[in-house]
C-alpha atoms as a PDB file:
ATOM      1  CA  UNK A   1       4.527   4.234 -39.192  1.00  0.00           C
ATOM      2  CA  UNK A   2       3.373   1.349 -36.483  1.00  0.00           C
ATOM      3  CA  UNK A   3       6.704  -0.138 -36.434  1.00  0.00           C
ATOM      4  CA  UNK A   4       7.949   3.294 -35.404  1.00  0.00           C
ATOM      5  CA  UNK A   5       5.379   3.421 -32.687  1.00  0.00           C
ATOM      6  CA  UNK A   6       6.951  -0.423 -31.447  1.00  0.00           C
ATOM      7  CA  UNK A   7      10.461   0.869 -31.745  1.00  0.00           C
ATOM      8  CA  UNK A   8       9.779   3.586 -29.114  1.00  0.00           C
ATOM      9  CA  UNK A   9       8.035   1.375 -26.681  1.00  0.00           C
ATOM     10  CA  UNK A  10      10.433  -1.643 -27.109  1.00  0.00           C
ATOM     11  CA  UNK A  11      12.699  -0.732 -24.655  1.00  0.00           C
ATOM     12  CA  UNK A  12      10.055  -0.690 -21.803  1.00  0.00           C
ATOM     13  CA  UNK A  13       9.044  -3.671 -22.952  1.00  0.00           C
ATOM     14  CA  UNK A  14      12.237  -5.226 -22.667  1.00  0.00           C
ATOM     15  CA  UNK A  15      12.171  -3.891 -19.164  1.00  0.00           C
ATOM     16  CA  UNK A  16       9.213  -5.267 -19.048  1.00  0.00           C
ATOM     17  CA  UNK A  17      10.048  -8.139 -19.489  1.00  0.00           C
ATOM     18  CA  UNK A  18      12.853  -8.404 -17.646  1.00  0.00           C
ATOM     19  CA  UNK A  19      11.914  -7.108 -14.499  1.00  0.00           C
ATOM     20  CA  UNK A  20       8.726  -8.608 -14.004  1.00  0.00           C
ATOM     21  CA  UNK A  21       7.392 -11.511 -16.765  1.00  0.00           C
ATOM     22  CA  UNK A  22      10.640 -13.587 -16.631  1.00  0.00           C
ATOM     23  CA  UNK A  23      10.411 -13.574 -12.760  1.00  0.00           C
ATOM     24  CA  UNK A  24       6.706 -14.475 -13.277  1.00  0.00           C
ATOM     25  CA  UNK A  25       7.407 -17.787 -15.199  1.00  0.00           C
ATOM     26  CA  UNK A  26      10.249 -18.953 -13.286  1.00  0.00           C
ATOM     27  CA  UNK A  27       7.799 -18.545 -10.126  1.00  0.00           C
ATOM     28  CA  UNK A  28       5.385 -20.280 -12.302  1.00  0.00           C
ATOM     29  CA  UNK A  29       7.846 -22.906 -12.693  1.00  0.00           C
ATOM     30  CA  UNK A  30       9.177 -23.379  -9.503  1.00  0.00           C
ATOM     31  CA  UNK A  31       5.775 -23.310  -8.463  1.00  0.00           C
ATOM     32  CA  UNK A  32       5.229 -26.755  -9.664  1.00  0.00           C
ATOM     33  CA  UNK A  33       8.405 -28.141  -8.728  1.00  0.00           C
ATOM     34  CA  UNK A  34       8.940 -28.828  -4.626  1.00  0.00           C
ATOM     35  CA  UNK A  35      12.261 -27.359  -3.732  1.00  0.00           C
ATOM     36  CA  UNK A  36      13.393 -27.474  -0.154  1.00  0.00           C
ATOM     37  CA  UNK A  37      15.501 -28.594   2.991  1.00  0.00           C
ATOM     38  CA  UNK A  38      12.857 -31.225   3.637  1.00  0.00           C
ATOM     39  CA  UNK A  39      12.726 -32.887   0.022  1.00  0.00           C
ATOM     40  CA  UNK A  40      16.031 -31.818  -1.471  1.00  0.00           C
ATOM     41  CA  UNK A  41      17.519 -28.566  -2.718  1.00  0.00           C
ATOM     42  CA  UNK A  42      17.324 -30.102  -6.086  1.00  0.00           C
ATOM     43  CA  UNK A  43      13.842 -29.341  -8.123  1.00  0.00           C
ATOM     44  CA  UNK A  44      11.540 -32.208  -9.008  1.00  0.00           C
ATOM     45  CA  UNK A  45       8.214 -31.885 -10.352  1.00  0.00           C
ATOM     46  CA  UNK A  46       4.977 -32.632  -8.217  1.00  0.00           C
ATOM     47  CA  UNK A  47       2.020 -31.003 -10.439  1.00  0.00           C
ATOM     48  CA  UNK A  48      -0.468 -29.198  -8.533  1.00  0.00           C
ATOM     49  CA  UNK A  49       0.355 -30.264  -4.929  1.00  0.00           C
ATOM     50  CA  UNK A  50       1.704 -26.830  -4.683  1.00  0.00           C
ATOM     51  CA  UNK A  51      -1.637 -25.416  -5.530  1.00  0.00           C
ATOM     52  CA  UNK A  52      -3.691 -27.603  -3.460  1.00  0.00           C
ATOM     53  CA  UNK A  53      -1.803 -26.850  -0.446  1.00  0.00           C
ATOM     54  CA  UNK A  54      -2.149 -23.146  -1.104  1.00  0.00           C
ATOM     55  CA  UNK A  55      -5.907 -23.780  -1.412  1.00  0.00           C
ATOM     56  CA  UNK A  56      -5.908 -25.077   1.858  1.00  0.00           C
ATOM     57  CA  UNK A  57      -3.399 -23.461   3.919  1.00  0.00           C
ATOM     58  CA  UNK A  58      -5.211 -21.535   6.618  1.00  0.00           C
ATOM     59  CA  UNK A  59      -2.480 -19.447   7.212  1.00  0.00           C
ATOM     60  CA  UNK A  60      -2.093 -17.672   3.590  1.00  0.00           C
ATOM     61  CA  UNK A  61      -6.098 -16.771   3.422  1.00  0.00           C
ATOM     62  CA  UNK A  62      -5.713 -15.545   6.657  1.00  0.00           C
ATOM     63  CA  UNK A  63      -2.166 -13.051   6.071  1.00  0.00           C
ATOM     64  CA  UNK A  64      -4.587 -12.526   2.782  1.00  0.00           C
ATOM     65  CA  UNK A  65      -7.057 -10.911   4.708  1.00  0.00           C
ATOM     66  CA  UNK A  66      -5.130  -9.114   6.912  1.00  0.00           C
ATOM     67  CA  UNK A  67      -3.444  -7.808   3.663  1.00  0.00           C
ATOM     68  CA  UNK A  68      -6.197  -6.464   2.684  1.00  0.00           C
ATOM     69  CA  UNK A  69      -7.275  -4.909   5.780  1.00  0.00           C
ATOM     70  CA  UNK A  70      -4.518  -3.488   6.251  1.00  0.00           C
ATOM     71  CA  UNK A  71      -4.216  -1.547   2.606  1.00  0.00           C
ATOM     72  CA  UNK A  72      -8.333  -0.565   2.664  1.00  0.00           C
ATOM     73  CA  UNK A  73      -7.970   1.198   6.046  1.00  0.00           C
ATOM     74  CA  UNK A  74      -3.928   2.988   5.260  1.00  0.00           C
ATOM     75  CA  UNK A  75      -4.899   3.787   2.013  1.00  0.00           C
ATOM     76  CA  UNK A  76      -8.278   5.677   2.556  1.00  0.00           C
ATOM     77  CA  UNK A  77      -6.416   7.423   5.236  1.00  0.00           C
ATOM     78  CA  UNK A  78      -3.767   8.457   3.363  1.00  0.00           C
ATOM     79  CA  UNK A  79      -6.237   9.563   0.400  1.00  0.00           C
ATOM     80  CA  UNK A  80      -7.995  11.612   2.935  1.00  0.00           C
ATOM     81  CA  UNK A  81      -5.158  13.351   4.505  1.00  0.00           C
ATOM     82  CA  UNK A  82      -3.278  13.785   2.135  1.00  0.00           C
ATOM     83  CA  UNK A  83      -6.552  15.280   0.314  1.00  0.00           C
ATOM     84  CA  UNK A  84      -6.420  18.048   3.326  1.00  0.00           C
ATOM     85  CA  UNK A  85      -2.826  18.529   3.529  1.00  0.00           C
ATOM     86  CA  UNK A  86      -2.463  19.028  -0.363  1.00  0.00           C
ATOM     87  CA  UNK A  87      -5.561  22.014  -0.251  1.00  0.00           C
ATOM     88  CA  UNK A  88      -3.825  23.316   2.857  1.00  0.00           C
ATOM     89  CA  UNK A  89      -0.267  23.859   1.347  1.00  0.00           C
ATOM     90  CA  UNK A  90      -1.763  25.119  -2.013  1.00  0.00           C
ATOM     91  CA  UNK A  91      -3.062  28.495   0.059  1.00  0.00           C
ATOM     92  CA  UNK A  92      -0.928  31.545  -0.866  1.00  0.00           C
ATOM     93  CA  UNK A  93       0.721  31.734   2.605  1.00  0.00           C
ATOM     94  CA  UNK A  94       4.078  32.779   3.840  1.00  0.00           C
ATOM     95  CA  UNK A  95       6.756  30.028   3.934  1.00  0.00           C
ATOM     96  CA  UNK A  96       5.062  28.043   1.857  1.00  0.00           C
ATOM     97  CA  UNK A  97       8.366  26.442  -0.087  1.00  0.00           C
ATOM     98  CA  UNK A  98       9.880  25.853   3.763  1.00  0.00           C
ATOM     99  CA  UNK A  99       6.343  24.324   4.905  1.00  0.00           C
ATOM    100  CA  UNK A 100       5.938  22.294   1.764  1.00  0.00           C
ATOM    101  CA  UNK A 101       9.787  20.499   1.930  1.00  0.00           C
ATOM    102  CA  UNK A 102       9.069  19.810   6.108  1.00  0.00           C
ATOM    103  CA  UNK A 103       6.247  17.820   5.177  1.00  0.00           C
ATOM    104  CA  UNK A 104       7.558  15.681   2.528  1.00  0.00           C
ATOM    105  CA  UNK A 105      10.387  14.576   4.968  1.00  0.00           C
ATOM    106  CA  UNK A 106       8.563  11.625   6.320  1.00  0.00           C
ATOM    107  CA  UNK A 107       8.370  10.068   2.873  1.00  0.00           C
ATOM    108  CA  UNK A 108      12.072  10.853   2.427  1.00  0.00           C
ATOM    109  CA  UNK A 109      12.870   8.174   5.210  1.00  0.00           C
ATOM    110  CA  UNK A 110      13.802   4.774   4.280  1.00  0.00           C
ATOM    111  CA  UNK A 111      10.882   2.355   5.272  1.00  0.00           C
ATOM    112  CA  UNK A 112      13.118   0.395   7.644  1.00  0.00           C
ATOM    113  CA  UNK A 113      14.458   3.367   9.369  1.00  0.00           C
ATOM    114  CA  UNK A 114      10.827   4.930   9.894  1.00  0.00           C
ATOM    115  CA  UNK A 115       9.611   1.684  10.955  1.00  0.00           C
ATOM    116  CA  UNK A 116      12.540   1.393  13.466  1.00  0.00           C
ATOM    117  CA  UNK A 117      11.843   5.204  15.293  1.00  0.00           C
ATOM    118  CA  UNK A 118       7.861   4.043  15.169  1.00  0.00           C
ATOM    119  CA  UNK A 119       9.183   0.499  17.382  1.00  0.00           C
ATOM    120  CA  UNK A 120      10.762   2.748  19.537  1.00  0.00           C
ATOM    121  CA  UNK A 121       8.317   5.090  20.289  1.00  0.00           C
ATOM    122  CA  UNK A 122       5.602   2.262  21.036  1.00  0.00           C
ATOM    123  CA  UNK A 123       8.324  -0.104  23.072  1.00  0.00           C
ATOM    124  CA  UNK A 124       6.879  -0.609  26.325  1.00  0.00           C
ATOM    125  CA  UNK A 125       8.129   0.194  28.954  1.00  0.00           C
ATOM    126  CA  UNK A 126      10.866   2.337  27.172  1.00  0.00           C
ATOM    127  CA  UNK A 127       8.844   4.579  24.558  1.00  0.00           C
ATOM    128  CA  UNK A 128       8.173   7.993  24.642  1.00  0.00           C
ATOM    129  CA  UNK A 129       4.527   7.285  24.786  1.00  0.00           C
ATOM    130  CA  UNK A 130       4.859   4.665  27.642  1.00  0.00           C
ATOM    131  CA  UNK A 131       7.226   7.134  29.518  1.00  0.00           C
ATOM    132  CA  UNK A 132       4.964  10.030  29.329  1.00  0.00           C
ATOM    133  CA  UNK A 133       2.124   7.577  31.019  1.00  0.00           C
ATOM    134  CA  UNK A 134       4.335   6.482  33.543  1.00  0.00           C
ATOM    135  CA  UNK A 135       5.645   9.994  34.280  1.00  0.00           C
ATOM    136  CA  UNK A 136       1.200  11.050  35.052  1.00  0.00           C
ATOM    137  CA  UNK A 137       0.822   7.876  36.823  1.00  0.00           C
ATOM    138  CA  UNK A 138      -0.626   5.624  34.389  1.00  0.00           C
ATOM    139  CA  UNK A 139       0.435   2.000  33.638  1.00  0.00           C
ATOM    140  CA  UNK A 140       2.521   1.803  30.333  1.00  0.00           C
ATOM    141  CA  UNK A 141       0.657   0.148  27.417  1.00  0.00           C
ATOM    142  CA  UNK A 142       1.906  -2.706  25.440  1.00  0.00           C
ATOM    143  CA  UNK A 143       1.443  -1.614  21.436  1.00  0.00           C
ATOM    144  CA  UNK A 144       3.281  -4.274  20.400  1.00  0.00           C
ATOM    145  CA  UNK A 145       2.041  -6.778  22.573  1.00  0.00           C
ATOM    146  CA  UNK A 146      -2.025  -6.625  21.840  1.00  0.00           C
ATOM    147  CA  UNK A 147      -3.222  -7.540  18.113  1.00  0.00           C
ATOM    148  CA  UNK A 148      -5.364  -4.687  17.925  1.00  0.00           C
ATOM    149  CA  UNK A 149      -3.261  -2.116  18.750  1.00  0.00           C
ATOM    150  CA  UNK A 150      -0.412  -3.382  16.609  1.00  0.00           C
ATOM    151  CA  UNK A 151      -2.852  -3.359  13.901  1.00  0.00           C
ATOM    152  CA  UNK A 152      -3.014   0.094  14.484  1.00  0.00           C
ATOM    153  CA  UNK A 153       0.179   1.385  14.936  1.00  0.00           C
ATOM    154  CA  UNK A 154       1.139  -0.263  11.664  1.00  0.00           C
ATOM    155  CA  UNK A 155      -1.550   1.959   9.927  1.00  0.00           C
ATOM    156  CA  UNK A 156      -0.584   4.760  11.701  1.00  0.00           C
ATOM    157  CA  UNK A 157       3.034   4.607  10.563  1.00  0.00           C
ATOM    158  CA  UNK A 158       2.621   3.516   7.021  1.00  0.00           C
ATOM    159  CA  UNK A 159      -0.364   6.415   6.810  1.00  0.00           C
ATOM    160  CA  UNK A 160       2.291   8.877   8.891  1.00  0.00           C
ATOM    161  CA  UNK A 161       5.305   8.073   6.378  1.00  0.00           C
ATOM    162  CA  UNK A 162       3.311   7.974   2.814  1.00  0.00           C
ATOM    163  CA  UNK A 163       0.259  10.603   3.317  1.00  0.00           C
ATOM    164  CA  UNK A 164       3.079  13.240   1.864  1.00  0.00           C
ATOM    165  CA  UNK A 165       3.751  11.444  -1.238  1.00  0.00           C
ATOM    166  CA  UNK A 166      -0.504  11.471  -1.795  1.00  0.00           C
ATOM    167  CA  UNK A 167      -0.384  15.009  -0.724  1.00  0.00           C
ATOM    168  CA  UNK A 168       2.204  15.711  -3.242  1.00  0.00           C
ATOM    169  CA  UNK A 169       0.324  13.772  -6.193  1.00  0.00           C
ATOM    170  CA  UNK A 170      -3.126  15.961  -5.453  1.00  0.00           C
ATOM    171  CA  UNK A 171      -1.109  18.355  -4.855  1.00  0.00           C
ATOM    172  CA  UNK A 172       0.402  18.542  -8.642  1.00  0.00           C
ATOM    173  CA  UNK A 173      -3.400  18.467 -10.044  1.00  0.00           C
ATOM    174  CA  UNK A 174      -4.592  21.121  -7.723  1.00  0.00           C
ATOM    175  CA  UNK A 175      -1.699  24.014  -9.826  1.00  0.00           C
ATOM    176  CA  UNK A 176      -3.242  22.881 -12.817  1.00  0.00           C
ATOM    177  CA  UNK A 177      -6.940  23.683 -11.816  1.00  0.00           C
ATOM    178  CA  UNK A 178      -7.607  27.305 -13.745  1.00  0.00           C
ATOM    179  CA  UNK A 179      -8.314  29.973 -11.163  1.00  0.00           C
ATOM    180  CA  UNK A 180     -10.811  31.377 -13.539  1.00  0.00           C
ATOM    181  CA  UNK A 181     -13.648  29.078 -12.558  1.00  0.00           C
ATOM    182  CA  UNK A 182     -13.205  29.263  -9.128  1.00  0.00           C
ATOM    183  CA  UNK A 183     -14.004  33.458  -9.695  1.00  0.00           C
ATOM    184  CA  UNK A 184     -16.511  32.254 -12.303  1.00  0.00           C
ATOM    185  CA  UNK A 185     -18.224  30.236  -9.369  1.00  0.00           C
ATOM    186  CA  UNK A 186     -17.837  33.181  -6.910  1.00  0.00           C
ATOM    187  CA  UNK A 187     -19.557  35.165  -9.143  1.00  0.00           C
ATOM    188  CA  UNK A 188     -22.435  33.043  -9.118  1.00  0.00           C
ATOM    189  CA  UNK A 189     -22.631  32.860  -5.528  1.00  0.00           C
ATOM    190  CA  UNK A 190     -20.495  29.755  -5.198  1.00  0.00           C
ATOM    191  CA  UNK A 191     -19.223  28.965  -1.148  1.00  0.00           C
ATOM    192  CA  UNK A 192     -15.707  26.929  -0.712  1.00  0.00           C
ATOM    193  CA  UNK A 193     -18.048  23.806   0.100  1.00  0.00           C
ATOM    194  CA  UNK A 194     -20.070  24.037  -3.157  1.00  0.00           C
ATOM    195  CA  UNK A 195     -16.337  24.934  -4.807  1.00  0.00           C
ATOM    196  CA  UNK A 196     -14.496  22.212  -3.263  1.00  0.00           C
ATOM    197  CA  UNK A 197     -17.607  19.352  -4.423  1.00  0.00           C
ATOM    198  CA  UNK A 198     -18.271  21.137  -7.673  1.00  0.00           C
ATOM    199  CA  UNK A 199     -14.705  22.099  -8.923  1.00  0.00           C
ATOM    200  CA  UNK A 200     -11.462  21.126  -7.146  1.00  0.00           C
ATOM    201  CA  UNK A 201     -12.610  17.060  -6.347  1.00  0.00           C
ATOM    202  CA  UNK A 202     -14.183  16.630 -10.487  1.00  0.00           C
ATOM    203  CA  UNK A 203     -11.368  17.535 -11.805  1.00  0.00           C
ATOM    204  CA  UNK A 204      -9.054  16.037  -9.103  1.00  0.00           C
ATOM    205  CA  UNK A 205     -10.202  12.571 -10.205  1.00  0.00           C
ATOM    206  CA  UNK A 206      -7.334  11.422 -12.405  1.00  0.00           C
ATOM    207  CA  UNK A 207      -4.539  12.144  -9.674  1.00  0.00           C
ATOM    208  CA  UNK A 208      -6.681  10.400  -7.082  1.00  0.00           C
ATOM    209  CA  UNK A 209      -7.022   7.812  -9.268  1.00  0.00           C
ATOM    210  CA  UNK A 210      -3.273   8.021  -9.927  1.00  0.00           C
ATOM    211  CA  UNK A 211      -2.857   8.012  -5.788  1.00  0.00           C
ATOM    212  CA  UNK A 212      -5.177   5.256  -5.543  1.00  0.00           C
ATOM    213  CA  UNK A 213      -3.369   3.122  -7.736  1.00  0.00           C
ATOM    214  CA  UNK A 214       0.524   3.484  -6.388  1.00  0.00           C
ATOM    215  CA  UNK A 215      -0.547   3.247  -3.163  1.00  0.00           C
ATOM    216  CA  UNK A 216      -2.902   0.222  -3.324  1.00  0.00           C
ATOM    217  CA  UNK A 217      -0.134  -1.487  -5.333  1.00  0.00           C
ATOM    218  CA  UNK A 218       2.188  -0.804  -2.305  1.00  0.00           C
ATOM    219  CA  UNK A 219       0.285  -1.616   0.168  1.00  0.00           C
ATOM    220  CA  UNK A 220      -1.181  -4.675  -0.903  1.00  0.00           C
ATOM    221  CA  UNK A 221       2.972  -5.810  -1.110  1.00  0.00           C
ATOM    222  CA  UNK A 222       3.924  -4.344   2.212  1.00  0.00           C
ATOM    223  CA  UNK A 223       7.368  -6.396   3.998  1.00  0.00           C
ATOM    224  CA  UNK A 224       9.251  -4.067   5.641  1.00  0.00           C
ATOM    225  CA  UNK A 225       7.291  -2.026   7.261  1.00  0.00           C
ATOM    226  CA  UNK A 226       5.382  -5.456   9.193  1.00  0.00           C
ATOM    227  CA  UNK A 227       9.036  -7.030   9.484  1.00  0.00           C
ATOM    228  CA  UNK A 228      10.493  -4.215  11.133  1.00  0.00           C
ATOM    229  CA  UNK A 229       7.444  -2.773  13.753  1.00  0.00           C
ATOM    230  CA  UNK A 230       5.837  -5.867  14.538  1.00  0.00           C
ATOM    231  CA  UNK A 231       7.797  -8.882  12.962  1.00  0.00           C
ATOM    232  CA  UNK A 232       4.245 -10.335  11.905  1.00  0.00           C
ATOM    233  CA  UNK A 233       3.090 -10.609  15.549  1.00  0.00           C
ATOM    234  CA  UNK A 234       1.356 -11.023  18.458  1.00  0.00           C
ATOM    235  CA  UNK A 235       1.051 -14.402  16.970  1.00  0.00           C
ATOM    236  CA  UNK A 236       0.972 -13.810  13.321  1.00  0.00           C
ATOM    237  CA  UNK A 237      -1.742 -11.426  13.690  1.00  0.00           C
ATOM    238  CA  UNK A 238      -0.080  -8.671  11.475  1.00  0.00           C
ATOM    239  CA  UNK A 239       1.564 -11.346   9.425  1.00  0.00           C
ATOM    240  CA  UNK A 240       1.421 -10.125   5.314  1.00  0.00           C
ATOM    241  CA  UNK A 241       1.289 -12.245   2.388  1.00  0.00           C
ATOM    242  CA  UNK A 242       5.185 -11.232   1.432  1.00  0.00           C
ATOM    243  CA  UNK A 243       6.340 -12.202   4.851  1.00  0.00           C
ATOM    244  CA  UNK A 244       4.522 -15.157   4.603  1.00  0.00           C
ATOM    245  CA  UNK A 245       6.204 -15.916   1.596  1.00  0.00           C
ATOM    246  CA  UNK A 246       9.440 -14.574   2.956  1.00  0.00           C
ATOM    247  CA  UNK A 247       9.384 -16.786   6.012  1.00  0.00           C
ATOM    248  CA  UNK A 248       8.610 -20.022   4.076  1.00  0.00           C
ATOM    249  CA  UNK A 249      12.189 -18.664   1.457  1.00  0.00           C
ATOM    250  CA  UNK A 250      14.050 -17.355   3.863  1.00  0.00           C
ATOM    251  CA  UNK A 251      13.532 -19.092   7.223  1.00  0.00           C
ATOM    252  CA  UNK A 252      11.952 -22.813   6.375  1.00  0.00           C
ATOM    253  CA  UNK A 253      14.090 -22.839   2.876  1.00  0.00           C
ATOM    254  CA  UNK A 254      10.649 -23.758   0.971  1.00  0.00           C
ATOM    255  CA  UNK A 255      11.493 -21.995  -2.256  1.00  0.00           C
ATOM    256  CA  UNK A 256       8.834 -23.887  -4.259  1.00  0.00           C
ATOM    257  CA  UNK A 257       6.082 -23.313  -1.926  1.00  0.00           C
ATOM    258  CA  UNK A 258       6.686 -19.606  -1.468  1.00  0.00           C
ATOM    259  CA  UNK A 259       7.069 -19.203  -5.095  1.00  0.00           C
ATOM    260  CA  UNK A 260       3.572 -20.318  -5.099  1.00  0.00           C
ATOM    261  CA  UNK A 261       2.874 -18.247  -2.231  1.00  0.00           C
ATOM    262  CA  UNK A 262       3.869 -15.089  -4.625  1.00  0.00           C
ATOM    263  CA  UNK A 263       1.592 -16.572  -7.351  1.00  0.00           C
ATOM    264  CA  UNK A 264      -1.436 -16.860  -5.557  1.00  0.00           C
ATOM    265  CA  UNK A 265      -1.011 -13.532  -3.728  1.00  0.00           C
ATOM    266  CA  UNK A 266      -1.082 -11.953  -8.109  1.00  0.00           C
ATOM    267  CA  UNK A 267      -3.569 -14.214  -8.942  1.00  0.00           C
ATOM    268  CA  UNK A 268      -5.649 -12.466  -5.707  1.00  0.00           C
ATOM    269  CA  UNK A 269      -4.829  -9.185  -6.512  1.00  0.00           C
ATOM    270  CA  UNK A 270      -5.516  -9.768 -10.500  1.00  0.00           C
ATOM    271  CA  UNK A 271      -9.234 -11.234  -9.425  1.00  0.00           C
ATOM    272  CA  UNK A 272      -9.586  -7.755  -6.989  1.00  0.00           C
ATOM    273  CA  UNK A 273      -8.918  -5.429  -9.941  1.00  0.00           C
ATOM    274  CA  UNK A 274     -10.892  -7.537 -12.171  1.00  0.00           C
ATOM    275  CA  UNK A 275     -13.767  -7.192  -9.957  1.00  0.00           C
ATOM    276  CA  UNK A 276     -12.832  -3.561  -9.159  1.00  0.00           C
ATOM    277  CA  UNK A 277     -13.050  -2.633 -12.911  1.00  0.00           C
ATOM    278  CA  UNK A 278     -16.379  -4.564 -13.118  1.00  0.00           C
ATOM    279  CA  UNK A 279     -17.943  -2.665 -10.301  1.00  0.00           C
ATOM    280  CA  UNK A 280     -16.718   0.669 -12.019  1.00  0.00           C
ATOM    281  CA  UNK A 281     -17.621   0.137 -15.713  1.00  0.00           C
ATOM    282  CA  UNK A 282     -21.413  -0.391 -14.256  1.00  0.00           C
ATOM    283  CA  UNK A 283     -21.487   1.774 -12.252  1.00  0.00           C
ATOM    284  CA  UNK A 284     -23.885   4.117 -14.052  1.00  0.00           C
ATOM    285  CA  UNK A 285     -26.246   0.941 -15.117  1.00  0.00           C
ATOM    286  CA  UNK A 286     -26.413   1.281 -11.132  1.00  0.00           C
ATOM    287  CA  UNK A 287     -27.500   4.811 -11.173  1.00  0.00           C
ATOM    288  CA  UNK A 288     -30.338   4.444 -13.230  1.00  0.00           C
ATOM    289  CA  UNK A 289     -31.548   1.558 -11.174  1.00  0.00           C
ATOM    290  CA  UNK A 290     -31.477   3.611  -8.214  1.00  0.00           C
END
């Protein structure tokens, strides 16, 4: 009976495997071999130097931290919104098929096209924005220009594009929430409030979850949308850990030291979700401390 149980599975494990362990090892072989313009397109093996420059390379921990930032603050937006837009378009209103397919048009759009009509609309003096400033007397504001506020408008447009697809996910788990015990709960004097915290988030756990988990998993690999809007600027300030490793492939022809680049980026997100699940599987140890 087991081996009928490995026969279904084996061919996602052969896609498995193919699509993400064999890349893996080559990476973690190329990762100990230098490869570049500087000492020779052909492979030879130098150990851990890789490794030891990644450990010290200023640069990566800081795109790492940025990274993060950057997936923390889009993600619990996009949880959040698309939390209020999912309870909004599950109301019994008119339209409601029309309304639904509007919304889900920004996470339709390629990343590279979105990312290209949010440049636009921040370019200063051009933009819309910087127009409509210009046209009530104000001086135009340079989004792309100040760290902070390219910080910003990258959250804005990766929260803008993928809040729908949350929406959608929460949206999915709120049809198969019984209206029974919402009447059950009005019966017993129940308001929306004590509904919403008692019945509708509980049991919306596993599609948050769900949520949580695509998104992070995006976000924490996020290229285009950074190469697109800001390039990695004002002065690397927006720069990613995949466009860090992209630059040092694709524009300095260091192949063995972005391979390690990609390496040390898993091995960082492995140690997160290791200390993630940690956190979580105490979590009620915690409670009855408190």
């Amino acid at each position: 009976m087991r081996w009928r149980l490995w026969l279904l599975i084996a061919p996602a494990l052969a896609l498995l495997l193919a699509l993400f362990i064999a890349p893996l090892l080559h990476y973690l072989w190329l990762s100990g071999h230098a490869q570049s313009v500087v000492t020779g397109l052909e492979p030879r093996p130098v150990g851990a130097q890789q490794w030891l420059r990644l450990l010290n390379d200023g640069r990566f921990w800081q795109d790492a931290g940025q990274t993060l930032r950057f997936a923390v603050c889009s993600v619990g937006l996009e949880l959040i919104l698309g939390l209020a837009m999912a309870l909004l378009l599950h109301q019994p209103i008119r339209g409601r098929a029309a309304i639904r397919t509007i919304t889900l048009l920004p996470w339709a759009l390629p990343t590279t096209v979105m990312a290209l009509g949010w440049r636009w609309i921040f370019n200063d003096p051009y933009g819309p924005i910087n127009q409509v400033l210009q046209a009530l007397g104000l001086q135009p504001v340079g989004f792309l220009a100040n760290p902070a506020l390219t910080w910003l408008a990258l959250v804005w447009a990766d929260t803008w594009k993928t809040t729908p697809f949350v929406a959608l996910l929460l949206l999915a788990g709120l049809q198969t929430i019984p209206e029974d015990l919402y009447d059950a709960a009005r019966l017993e004097g129940a308001t929306r409030w004590q509904c919403l915290w008692r019945i509708t988030l509980p049991l919306l756990v596993p599609y948050l979850l769900i949520a949580l988990l695509f998104r992070l998993a995006q976000a924490l690999g996020v290229f285009d949308l950074i190469q697109v809007l800001s390039g990695g600027g004002p002065a690397g300030s927006t720069e990613s850990l995949a466009l860090y490793a992209y630059l040092n492939a694709m524009r300095f022809l260091d192949f063995g030291y972005s391979a390690t680049i990609t390496l040390g980026s898993f091995v960082l997100l492995v140690l997160l979700g290791g200390i993630g699940a940690v956190l979580w599987r105490w979590r009620p140890l915690a409670g009855e401390w408190r």
